[in-house]
N, C-alpha and C. Protein backbone atom coordinates (compact mmCIF):
# COMPACT_ATOMS: atom_id res chain seq x y z
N UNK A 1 -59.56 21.19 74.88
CA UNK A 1 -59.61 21.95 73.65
C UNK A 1 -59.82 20.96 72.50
N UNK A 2 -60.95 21.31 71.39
CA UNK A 2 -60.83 20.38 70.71
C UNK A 2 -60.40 20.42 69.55
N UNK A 3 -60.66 19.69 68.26
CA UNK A 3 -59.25 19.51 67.61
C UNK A 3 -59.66 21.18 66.57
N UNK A 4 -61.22 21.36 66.03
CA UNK A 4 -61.14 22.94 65.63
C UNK A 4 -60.98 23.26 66.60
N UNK A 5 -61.11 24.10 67.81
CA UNK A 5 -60.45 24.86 68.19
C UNK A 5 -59.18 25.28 68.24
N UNK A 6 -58.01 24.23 67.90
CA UNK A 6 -57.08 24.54 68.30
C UNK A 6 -56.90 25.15 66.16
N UNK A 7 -57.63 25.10 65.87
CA UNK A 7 -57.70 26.03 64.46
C UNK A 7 -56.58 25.30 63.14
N UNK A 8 -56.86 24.19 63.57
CA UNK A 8 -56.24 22.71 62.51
C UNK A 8 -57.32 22.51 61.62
N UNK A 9 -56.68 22.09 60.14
CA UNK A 9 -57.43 21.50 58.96
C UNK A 9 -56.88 20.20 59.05
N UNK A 10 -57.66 19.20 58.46
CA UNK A 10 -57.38 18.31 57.54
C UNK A 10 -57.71 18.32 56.34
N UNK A 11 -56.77 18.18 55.25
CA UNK A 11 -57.15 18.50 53.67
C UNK A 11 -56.63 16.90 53.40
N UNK A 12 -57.61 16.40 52.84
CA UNK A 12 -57.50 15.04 51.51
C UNK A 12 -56.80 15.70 50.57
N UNK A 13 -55.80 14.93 49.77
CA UNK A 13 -54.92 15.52 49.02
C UNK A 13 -53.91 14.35 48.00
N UNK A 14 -53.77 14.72 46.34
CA UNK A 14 -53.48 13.64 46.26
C UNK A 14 -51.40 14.39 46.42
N UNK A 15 -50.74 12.77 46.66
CA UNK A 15 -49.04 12.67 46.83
C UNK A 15 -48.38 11.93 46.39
N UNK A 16 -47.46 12.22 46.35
CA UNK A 16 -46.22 10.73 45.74
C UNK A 16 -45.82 10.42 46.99
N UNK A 17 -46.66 8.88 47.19
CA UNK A 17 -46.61 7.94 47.85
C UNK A 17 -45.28 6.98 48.16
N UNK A 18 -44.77 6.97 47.02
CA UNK A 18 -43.89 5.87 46.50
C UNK A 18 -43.21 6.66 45.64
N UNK A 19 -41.59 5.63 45.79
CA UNK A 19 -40.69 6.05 44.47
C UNK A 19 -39.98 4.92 44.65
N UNK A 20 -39.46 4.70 42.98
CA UNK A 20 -38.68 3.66 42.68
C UNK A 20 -38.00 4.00 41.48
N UNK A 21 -36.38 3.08 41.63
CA UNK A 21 -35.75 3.34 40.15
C UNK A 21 -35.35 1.95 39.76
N UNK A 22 -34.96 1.85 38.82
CA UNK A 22 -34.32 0.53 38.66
C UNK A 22 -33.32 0.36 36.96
N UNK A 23 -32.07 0.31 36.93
CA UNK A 23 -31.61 -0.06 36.08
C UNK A 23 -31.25 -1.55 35.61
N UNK A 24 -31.58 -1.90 34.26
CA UNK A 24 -31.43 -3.56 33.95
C UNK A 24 -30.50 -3.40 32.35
N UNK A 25 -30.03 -4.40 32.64
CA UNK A 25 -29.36 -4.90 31.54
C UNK A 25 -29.38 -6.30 30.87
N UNK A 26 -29.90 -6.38 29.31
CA UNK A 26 -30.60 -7.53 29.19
C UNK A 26 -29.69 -7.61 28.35
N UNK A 27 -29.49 -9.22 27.68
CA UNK A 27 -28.86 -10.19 26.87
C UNK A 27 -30.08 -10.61 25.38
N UNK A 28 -29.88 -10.59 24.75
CA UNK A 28 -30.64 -11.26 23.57
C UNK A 28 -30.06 -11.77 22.16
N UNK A 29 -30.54 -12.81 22.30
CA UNK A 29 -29.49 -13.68 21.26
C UNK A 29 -30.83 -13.58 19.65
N UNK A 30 -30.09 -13.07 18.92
CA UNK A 30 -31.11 -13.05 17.26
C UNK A 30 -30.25 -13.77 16.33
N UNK A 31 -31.05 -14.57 15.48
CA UNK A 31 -30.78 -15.80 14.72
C UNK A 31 -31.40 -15.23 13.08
N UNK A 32 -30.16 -14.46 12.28
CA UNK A 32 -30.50 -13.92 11.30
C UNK A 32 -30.51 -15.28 10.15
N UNK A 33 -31.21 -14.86 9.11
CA UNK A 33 -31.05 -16.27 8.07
C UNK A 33 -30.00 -16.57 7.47
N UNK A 34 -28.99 -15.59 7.41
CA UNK A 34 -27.26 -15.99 6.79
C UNK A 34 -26.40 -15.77 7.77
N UNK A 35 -25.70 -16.94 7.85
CA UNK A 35 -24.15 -16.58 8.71
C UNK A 35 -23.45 -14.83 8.42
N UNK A 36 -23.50 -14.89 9.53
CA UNK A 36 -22.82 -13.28 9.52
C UNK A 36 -21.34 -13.24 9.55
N UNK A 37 -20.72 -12.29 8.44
CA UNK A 37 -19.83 -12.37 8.90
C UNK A 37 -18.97 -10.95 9.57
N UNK A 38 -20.09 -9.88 9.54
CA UNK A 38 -19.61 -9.14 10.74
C UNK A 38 -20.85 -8.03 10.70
N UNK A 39 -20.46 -7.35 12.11
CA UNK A 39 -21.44 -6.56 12.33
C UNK A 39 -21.04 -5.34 12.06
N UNK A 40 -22.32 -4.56 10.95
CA UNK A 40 -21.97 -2.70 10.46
C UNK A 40 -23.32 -1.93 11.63
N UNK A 41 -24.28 -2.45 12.05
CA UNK A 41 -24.63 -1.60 13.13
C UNK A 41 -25.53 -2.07 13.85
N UNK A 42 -26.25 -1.57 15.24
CA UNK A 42 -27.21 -1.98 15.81
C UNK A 42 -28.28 -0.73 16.40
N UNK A 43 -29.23 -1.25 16.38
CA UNK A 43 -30.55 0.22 17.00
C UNK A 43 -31.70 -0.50 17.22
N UNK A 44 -32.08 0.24 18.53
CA UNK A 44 -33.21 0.03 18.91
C UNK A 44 -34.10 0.85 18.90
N UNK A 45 -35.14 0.52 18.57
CA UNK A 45 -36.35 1.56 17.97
C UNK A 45 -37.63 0.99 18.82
N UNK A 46 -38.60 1.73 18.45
CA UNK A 46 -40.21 1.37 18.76
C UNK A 46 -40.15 0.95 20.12
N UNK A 47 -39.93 1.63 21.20
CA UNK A 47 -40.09 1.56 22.26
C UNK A 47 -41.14 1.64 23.30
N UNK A 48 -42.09 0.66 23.42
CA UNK A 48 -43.27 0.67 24.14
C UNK A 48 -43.47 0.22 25.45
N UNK A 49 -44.09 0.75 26.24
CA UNK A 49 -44.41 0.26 27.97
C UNK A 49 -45.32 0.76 28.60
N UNK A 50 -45.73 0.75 29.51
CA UNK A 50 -46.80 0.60 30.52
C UNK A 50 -46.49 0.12 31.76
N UNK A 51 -47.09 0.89 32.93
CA UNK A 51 -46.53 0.66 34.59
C UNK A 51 -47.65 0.38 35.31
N UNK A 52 -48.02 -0.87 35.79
CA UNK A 52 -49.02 -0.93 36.84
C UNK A 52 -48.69 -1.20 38.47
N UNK A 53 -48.77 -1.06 39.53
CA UNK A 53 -48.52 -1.23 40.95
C UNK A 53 -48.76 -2.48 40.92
N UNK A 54 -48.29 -3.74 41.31
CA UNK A 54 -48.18 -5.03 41.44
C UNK A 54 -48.42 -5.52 42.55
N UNK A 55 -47.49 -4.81 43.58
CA UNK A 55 -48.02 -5.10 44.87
C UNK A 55 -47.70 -4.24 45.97
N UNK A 56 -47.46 -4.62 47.26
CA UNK A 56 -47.38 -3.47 47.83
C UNK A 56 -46.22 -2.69 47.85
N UNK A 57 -45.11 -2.90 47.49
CA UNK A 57 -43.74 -2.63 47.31
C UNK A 57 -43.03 -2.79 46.11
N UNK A 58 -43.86 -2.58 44.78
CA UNK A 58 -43.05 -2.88 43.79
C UNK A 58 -44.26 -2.46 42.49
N UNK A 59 -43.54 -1.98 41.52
CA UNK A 59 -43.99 -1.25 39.87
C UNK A 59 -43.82 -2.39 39.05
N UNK A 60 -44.88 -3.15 38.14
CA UNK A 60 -44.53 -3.71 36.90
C UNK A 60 -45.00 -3.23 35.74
N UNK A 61 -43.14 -3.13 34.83
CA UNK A 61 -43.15 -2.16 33.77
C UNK A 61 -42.99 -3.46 32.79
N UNK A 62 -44.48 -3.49 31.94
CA UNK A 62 -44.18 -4.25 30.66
C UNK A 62 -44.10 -4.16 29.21
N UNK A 63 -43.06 -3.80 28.44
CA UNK A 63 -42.45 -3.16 27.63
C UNK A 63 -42.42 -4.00 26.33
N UNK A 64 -41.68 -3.50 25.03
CA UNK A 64 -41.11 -4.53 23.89
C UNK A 64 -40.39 -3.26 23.42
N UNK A 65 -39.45 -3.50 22.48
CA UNK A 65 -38.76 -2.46 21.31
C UNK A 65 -38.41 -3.71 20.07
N UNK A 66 -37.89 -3.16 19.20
CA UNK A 66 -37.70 -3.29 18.45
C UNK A 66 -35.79 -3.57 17.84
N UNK A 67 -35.32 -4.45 17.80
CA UNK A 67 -33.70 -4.94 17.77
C UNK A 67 -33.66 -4.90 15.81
N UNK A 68 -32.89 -3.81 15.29
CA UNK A 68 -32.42 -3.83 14.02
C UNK A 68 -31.14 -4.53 14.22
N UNK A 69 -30.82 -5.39 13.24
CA UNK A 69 -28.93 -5.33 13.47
C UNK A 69 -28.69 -5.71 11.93
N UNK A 70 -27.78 -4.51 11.47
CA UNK A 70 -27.61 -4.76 9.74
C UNK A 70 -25.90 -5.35 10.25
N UNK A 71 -25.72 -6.26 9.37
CA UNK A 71 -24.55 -7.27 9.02
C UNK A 71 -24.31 -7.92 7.63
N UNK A 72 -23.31 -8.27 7.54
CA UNK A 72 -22.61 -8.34 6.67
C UNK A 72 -22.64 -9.85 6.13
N UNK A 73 -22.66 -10.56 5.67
CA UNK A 73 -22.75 -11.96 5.21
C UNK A 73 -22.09 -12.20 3.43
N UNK A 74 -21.62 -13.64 3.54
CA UNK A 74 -20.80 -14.18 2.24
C UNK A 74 -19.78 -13.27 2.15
N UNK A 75 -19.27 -13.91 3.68
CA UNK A 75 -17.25 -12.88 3.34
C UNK A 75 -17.41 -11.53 2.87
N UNK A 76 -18.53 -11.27 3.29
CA UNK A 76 -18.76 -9.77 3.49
C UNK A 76 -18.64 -8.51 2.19
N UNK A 77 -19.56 -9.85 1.59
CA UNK A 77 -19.76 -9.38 0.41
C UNK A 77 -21.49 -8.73 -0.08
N UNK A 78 -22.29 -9.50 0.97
CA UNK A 78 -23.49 -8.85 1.01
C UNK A 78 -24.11 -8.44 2.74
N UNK A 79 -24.83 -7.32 2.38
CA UNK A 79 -25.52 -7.18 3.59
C UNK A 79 -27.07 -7.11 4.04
N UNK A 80 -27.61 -7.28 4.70
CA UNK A 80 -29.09 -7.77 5.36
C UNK A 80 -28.97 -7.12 6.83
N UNK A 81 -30.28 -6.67 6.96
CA UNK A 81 -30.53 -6.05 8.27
C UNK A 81 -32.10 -7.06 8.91
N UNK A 82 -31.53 -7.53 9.85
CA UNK A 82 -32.64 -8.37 10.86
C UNK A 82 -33.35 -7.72 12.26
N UNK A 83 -34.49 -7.86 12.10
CA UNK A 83 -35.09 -7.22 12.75
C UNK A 83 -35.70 -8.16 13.91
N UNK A 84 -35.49 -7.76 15.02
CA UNK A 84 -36.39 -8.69 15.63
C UNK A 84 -37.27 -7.98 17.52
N UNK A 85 -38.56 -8.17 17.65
CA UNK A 85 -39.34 -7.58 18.52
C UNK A 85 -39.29 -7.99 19.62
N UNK A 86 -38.71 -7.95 20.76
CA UNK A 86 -38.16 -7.94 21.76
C UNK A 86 -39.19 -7.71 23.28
N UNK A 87 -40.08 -8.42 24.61
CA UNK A 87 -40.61 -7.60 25.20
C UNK A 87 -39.84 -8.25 26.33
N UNK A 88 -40.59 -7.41 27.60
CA UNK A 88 -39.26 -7.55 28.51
C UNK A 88 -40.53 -6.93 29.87
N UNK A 89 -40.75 -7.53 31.09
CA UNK A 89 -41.26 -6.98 32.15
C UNK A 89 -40.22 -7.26 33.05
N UNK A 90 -40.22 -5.88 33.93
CA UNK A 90 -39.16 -5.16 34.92
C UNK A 90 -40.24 -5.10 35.95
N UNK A 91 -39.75 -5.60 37.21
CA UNK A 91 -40.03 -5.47 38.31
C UNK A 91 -39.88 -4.05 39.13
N UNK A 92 -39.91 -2.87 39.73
CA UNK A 92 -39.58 -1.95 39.88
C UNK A 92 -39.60 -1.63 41.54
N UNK A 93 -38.12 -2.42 42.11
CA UNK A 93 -39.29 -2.01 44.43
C UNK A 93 -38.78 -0.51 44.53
N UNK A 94 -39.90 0.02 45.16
CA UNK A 94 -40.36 1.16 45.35
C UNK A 94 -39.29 1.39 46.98
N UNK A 95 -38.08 2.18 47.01
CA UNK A 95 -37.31 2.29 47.65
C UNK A 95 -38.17 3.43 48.50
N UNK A 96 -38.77 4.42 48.34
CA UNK A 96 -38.67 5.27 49.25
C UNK A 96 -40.89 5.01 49.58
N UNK A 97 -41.22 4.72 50.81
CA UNK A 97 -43.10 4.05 50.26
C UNK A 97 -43.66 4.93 51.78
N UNK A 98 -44.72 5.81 51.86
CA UNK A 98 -45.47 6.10 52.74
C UNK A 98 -46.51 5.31 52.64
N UNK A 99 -46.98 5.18 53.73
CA UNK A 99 -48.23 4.05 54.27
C UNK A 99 -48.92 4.87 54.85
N UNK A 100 -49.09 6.32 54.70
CA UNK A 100 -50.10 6.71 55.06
C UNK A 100 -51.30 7.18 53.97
N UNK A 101 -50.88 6.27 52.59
CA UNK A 101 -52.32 6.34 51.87
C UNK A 101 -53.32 5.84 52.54
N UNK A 102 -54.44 7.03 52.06
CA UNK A 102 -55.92 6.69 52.10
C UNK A 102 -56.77 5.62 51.84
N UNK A 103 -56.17 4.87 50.80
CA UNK A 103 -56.70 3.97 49.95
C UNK A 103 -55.79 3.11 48.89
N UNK A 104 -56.83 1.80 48.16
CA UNK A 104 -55.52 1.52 47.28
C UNK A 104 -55.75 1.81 45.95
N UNK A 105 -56.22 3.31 45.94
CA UNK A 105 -56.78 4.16 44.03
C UNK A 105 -55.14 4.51 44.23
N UNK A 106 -54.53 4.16 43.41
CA UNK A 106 -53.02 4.83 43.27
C UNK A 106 -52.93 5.16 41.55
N UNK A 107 -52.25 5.81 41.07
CA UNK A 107 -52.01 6.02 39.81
C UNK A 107 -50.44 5.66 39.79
N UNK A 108 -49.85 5.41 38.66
CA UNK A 108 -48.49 4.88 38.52
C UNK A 108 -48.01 6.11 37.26
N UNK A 109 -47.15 6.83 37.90
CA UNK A 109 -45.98 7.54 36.90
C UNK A 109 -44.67 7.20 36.46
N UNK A 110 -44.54 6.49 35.47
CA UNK A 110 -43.19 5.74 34.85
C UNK A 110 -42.91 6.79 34.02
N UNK A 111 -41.41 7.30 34.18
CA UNK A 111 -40.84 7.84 32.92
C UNK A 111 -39.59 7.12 32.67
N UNK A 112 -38.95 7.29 31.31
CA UNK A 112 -37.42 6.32 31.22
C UNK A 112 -36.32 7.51 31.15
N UNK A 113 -35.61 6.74 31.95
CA UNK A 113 -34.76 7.45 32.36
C UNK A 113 -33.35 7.28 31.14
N UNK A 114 -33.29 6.05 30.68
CA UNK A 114 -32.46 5.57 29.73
C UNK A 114 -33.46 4.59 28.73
N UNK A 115 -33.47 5.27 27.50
CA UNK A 115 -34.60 4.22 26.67
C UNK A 115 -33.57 3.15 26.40
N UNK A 116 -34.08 1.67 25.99
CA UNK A 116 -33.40 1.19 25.64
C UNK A 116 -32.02 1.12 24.53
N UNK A 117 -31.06 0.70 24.81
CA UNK A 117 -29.43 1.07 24.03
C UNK A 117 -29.02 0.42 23.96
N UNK A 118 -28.34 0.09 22.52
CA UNK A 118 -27.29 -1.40 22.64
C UNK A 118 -25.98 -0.86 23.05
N UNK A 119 -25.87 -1.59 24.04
CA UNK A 119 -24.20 -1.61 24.50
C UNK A 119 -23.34 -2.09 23.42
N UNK A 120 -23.79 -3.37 23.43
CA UNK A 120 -22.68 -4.61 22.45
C UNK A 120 -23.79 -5.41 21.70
N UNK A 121 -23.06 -5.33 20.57
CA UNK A 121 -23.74 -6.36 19.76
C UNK A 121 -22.28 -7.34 19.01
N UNK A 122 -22.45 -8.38 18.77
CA UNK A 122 -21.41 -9.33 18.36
C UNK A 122 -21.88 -10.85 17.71
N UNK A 123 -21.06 -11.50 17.21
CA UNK A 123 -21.27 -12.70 16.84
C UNK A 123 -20.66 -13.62 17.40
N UNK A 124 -21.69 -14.29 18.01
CA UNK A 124 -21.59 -15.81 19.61
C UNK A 124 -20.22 -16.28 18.65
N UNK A 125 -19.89 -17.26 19.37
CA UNK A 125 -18.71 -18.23 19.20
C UNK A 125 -19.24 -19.19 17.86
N UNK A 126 -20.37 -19.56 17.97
CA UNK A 126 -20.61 -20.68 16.80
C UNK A 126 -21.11 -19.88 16.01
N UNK A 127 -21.16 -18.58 15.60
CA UNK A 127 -21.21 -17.83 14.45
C UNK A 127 -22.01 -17.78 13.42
N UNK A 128 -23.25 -18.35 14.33
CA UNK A 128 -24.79 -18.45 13.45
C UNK A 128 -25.42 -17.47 14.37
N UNK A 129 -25.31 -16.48 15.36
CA UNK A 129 -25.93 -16.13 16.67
C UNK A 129 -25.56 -14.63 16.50
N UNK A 130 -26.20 -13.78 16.56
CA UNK A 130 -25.89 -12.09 17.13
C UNK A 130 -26.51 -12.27 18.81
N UNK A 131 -25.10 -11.54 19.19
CA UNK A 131 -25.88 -11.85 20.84
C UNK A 131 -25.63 -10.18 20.81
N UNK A 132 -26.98 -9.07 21.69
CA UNK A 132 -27.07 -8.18 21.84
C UNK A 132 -27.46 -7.89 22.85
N UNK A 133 -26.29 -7.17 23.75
CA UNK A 133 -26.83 -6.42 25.13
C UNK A 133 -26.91 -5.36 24.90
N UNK A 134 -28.37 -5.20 26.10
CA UNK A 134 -29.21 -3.76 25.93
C UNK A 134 -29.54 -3.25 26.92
N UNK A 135 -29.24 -2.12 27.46
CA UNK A 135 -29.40 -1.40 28.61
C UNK A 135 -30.86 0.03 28.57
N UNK A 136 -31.60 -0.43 29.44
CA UNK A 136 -32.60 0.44 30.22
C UNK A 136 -32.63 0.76 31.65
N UNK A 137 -33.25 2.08 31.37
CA UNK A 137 -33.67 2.48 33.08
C UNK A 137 -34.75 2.64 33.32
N UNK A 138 -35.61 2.93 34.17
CA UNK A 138 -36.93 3.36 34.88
C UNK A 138 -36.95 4.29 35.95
N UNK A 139 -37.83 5.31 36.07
CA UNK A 139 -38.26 5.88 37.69
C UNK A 139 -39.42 6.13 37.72
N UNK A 140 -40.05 5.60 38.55
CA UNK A 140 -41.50 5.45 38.96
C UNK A 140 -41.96 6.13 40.13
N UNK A 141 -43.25 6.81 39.86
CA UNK A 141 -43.78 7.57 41.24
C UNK A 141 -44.97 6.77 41.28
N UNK A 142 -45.75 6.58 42.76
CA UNK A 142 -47.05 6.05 43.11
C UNK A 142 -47.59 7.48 43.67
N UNK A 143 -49.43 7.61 43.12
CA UNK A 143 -49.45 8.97 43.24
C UNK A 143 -51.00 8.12 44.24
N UNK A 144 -51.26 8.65 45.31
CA UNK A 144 -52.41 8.16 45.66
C UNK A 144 -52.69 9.36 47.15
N UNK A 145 -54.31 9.06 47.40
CA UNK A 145 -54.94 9.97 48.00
C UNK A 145 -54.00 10.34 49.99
N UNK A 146 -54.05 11.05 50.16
CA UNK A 146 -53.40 11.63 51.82
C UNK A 146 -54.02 12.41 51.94
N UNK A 147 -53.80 12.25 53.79
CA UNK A 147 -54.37 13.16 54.19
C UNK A 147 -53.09 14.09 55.31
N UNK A 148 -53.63 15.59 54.96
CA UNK A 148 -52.14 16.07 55.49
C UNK A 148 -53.19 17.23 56.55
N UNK A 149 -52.02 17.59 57.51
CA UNK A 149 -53.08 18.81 58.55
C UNK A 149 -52.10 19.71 58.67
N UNK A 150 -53.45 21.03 58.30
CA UNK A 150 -52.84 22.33 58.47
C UNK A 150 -53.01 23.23 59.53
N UNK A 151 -52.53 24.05 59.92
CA UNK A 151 -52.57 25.46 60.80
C UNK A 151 -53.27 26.41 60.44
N UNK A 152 -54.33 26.43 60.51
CA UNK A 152 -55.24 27.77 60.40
C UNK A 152 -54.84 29.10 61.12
N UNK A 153 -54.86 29.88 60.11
CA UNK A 153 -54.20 31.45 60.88
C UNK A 153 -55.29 31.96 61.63
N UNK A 154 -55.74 32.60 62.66
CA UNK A 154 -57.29 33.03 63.19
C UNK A 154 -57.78 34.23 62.80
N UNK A 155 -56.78 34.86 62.42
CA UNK A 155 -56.98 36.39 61.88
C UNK A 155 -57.30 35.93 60.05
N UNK A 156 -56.95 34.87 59.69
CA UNK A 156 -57.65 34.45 58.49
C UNK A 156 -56.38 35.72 57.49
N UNK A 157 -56.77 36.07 56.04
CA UNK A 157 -55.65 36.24 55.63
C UNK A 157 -56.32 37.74 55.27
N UNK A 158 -54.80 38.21 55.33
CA UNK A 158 -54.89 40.04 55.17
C UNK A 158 -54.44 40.38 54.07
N UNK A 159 -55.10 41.44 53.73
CA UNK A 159 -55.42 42.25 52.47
C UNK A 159 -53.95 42.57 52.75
N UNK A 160 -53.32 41.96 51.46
CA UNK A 160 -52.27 43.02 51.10
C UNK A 160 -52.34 43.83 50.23
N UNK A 161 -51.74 45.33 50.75
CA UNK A 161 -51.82 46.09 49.71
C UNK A 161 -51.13 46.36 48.69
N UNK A 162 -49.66 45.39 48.56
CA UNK A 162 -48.98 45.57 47.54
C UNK A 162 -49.59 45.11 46.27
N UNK A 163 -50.34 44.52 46.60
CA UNK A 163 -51.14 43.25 45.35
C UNK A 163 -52.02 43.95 44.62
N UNK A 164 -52.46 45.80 44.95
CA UNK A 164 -53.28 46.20 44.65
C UNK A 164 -52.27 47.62 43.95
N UNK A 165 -50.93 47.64 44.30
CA UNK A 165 -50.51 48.90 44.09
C UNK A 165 -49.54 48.73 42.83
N UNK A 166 -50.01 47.93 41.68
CA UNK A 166 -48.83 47.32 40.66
C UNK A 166 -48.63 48.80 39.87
N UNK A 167 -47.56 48.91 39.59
CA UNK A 167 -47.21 50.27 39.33
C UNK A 167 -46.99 50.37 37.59
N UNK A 168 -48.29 50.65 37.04
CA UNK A 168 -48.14 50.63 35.08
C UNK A 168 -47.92 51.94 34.31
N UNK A 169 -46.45 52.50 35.28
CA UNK A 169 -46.24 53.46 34.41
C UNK A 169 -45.48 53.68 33.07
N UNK A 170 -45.24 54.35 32.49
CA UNK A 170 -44.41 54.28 31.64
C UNK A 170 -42.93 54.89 31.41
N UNK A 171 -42.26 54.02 30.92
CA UNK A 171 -40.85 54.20 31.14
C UNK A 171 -40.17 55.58 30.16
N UNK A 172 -39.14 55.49 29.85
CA UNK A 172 -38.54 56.82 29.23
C UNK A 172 -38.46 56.14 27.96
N UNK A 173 -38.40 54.74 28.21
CA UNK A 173 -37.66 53.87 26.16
C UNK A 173 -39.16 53.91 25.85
N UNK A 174 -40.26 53.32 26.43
CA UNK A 174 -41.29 52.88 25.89
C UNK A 174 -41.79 54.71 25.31
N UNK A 175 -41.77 55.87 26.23
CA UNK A 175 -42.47 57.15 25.45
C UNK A 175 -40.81 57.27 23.84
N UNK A 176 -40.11 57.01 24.23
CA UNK A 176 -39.24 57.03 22.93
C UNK A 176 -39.73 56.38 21.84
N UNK A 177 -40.69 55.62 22.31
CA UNK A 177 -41.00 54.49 21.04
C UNK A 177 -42.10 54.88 20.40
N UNK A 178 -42.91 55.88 21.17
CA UNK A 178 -44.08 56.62 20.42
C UNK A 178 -44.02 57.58 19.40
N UNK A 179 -45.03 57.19 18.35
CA UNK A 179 -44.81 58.02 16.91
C UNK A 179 -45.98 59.11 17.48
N UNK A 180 -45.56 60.40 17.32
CA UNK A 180 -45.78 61.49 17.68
C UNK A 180 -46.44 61.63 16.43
N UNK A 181 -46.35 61.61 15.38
CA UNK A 181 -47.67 61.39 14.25
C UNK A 181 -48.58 60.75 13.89
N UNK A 182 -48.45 59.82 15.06
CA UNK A 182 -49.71 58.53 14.53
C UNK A 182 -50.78 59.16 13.97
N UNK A 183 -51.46 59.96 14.69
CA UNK A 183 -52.55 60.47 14.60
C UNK A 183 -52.92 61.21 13.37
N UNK A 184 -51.75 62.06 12.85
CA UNK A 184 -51.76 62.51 11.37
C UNK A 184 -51.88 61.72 10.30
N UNK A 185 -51.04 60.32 10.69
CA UNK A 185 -50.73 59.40 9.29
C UNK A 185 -52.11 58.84 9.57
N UNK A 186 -52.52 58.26 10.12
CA UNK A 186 -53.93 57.50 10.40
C UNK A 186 -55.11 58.66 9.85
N UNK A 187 -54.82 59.28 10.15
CA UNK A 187 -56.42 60.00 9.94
C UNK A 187 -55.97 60.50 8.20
N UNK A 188 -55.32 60.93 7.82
CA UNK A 188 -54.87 61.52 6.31
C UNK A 188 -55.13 60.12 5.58
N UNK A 189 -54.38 58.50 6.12
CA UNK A 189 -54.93 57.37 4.86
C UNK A 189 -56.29 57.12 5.24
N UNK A 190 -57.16 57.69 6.43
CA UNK A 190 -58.96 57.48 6.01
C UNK A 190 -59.36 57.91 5.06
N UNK A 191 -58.74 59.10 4.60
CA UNK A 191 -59.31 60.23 3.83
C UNK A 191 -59.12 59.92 2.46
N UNK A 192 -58.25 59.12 2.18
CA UNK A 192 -58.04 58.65 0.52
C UNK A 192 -59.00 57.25 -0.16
């Protein structure tokens, strides 16, 4: 028997090939122009990235944001906010990987799972230094071509008739909702 007969498809098809997550936590030390003498806040903003497949087992996500940190300086008598641009590439191994792609056309789906966040921000020991830890996440899909096989039914597919019998009657609220004069008020404002 051969392989149509036994009434099998093969359909090309694209799948998520791959998945990966990865949480990191980074350190960054910023060197504002006045001794600080304490910290009133921290935020990270402008969050940018991009995911390419690297190799066969792994996502590289290469990113930057943006590190505000307003502080306090001259015995905390004035304050200044330092800004500084930050980039950062994350390795990403792809924990769960089928090898039965077609090919190596893959597309890469990164979304963040945690945008970048300051945990802690503080002033190092020698007290010229803001050291700021910052926490991100990632999950990544690899989307690339498969091939999957189906079961052909032989009787092929039957008319259902429910699909044809949708029932558009009308209810008891919807005739409640009808103005039993339409027809008077409409035709009497043609006439003016």
């Amino acid at each position: 028997m051969s392989f149509l007969e036994q009434e099998y498809r093969e359909i090309i098809t694209k799948a998520v090939c791959g998945k990966g997550r990865k949480f990191t936590q980074a350190t960054h030390s910023v060197t504002p122009s006045h001794r600080p003498s304490s910290i009133l806040g921290c935020w990270v903003i402008n969050h940018l990235y991009n995911a390419k497949k690297k190799s066969e087992d792994t996502v590289e996500v290469n990113g930057s944001y943006d590190i505000n940190i307003w502080y306090s300086y001259n015995d905390n008598t004035k304050t200044e906010v330092v800004t500084e641009r930050v980039t950062y590439c994350d390795y990403i191994p792809l924990s769960i990987k089928d090898d039965n792609c077609l090919n190596d056309d893959y597309d890469v789906i990164c979304k963040v799972v945690q945008q970048p966040n300051c945990l802690e921000c503080k002033i190092a020991n020698q007290g010229h230094k803001i050291v700021v830890e910052i926490e991100r996440e990632f999950v990544v899909q690899i989307i690339g071509e498969t091939k999957i096989c189906v079961k052909v039914d032989p009787k092929g597919c039957e008319k259902d008739d429910d699909d044809e019998d949708w029932s558009f009657d009308i209810t008891d609220e919807e005739l409640n909702d009808v103005n039993p004069d339409f027809l008077n008020e409409s035709s009497s404002s043609s006439k003016d």
